[in-house]
Protein backbone atom coordinates (compact mmCIF):
# COMPACT_ATOMS: atom_id res chain seq x y z
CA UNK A 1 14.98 0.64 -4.57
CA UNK A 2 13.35 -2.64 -4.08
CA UNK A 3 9.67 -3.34 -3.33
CA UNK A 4 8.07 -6.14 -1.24
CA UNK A 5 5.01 -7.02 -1.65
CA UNK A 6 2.23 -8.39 1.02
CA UNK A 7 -0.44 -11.40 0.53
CA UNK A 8 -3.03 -9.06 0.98
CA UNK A 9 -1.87 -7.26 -2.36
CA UNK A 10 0.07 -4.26 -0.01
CA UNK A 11 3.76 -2.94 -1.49
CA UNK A 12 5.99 -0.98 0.37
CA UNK A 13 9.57 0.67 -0.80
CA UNK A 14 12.23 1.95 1.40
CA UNK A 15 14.04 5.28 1.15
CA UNK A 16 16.62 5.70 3.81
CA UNK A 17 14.25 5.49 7.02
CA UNK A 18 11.33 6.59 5.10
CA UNK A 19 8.66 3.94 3.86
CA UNK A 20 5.99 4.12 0.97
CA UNK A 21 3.24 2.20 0.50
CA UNK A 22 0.36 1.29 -2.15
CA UNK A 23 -1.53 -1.45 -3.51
CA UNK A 24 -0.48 -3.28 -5.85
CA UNK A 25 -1.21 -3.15 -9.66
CA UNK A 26 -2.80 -6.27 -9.12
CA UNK A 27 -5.06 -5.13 -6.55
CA UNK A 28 -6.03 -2.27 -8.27
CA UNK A 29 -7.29 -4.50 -11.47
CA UNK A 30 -9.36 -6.60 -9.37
CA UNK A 31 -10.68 -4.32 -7.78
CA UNK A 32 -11.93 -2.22 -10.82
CA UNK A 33 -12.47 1.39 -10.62
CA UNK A 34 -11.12 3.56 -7.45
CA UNK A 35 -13.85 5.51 -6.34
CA UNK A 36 -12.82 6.60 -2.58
CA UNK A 37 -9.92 5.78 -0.63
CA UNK A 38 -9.81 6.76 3.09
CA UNK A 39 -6.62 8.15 4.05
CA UNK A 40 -4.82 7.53 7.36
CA UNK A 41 -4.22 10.48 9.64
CA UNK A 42 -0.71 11.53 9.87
CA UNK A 43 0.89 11.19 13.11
CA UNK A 44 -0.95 7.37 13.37
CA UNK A 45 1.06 5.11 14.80
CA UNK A 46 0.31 1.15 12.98
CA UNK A 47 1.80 -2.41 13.56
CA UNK A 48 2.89 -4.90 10.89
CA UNK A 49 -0.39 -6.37 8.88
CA UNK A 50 -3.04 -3.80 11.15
CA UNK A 51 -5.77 -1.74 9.56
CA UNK A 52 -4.04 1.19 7.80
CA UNK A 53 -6.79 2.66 5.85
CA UNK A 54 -9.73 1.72 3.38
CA UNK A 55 -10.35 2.13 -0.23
CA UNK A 56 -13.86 1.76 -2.26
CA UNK A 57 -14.40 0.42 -5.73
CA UNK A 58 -17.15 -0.21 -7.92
CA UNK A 59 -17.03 -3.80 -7.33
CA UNK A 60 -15.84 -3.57 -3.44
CA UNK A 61 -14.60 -1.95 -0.25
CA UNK A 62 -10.87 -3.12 1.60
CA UNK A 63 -8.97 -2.73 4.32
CA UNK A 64 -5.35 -1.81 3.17
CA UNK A 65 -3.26 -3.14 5.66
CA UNK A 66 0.42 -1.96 7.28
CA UNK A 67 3.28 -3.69 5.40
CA UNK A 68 5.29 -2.65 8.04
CA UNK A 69 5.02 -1.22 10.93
CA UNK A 70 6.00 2.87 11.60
CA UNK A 71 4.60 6.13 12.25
CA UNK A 72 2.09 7.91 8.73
CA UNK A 73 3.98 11.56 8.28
CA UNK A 74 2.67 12.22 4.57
CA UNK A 75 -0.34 10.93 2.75
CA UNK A 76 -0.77 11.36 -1.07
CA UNK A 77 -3.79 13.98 -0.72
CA UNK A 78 -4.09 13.92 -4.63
CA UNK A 79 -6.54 10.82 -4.14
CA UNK A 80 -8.89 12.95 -2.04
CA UNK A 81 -9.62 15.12 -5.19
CA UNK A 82 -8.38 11.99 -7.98
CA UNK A 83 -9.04 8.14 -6.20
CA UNK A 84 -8.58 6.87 -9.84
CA UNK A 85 -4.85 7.89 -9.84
CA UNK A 86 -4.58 4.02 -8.25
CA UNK A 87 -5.79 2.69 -11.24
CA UNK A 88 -3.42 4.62 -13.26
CA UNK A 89 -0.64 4.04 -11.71
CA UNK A 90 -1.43 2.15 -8.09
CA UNK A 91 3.41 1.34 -7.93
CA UNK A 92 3.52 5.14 -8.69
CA UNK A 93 1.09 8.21 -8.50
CA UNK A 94 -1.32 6.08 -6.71
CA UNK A 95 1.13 5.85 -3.46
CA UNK A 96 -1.25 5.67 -0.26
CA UNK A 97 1.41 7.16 2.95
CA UNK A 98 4.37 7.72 4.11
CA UNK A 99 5.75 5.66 6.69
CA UNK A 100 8.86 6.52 9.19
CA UNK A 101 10.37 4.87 12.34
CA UNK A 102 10.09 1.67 9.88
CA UNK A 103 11.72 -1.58 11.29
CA UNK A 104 13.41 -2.53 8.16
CA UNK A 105 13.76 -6.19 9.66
CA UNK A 106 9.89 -6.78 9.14
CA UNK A 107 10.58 -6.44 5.24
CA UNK A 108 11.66 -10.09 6.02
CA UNK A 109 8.43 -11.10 6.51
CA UNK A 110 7.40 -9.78 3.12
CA UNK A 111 7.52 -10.75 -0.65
CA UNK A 112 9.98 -9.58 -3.37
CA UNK A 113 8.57 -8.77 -6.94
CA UNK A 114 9.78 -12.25 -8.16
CA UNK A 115 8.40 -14.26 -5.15
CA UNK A 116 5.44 -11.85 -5.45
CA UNK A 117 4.52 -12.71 -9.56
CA UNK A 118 4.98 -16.65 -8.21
CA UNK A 119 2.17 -15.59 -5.60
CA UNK A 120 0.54 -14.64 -8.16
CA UNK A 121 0.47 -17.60 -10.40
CA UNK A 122 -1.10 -19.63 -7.88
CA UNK A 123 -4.03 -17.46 -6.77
């Protein structure tokens, strides 16, 4: 499965019709330690780039934004009890939602991991 990334430091990866999504590893360094992150209510419906939820660090508070647009049916409720598990592993265990009804043609709009890491570079 491939990943694409978003400016604002967002990933997503497709499954079939299903869509997770995160921060990146890189947004979880800067932003230092995870100490709440605000889940999105299943059922939500979001667009491409909106508001999906929030997350609060030591150093800051963000909006996480919608990598693409679709309907939340799971969020990862272990970071109710464990917000750090971004910072151990924001690609894997620290997985925000669940997206479905994804329009796979919006992953267009996004970056792969190699045009991501040049993104990178230049911030």
């Amino acid at each position: 499965m491939t990943k694409f990334y978003t400016k604002e430091h967002e990933w997503v990866e497709m499954a079939g019709a299903q869509a997770t999504v995160g921060i990146s590893e890189h947004a979880a360094h800067e932003l230092g330690d995870i100490t709440y992150v605000d889940l999105p209510k299943i059922g939500k419906n979001v667009k491409q780039f909106d508001a999906l939820s929030a997350i609060e660090s030591v150093k800051a508070a963000s909006d996480i934004y919608a990598p693409v647009s679709g309907k939340v049916t799971e969020v990862n409720q272990a970071l109710d009890e464990a917000p750090e598990l971004v910072n151990q592993g924001a690609e894997s265990q620290g997985w925000i939602c669940k997206l479905e009804g994804v329009n796979e043609a919006e992953l267009g709009a996004l970056m792969d991991a190699a045009a991501y890491e040049e993104y990178l570079k230049g911030l």
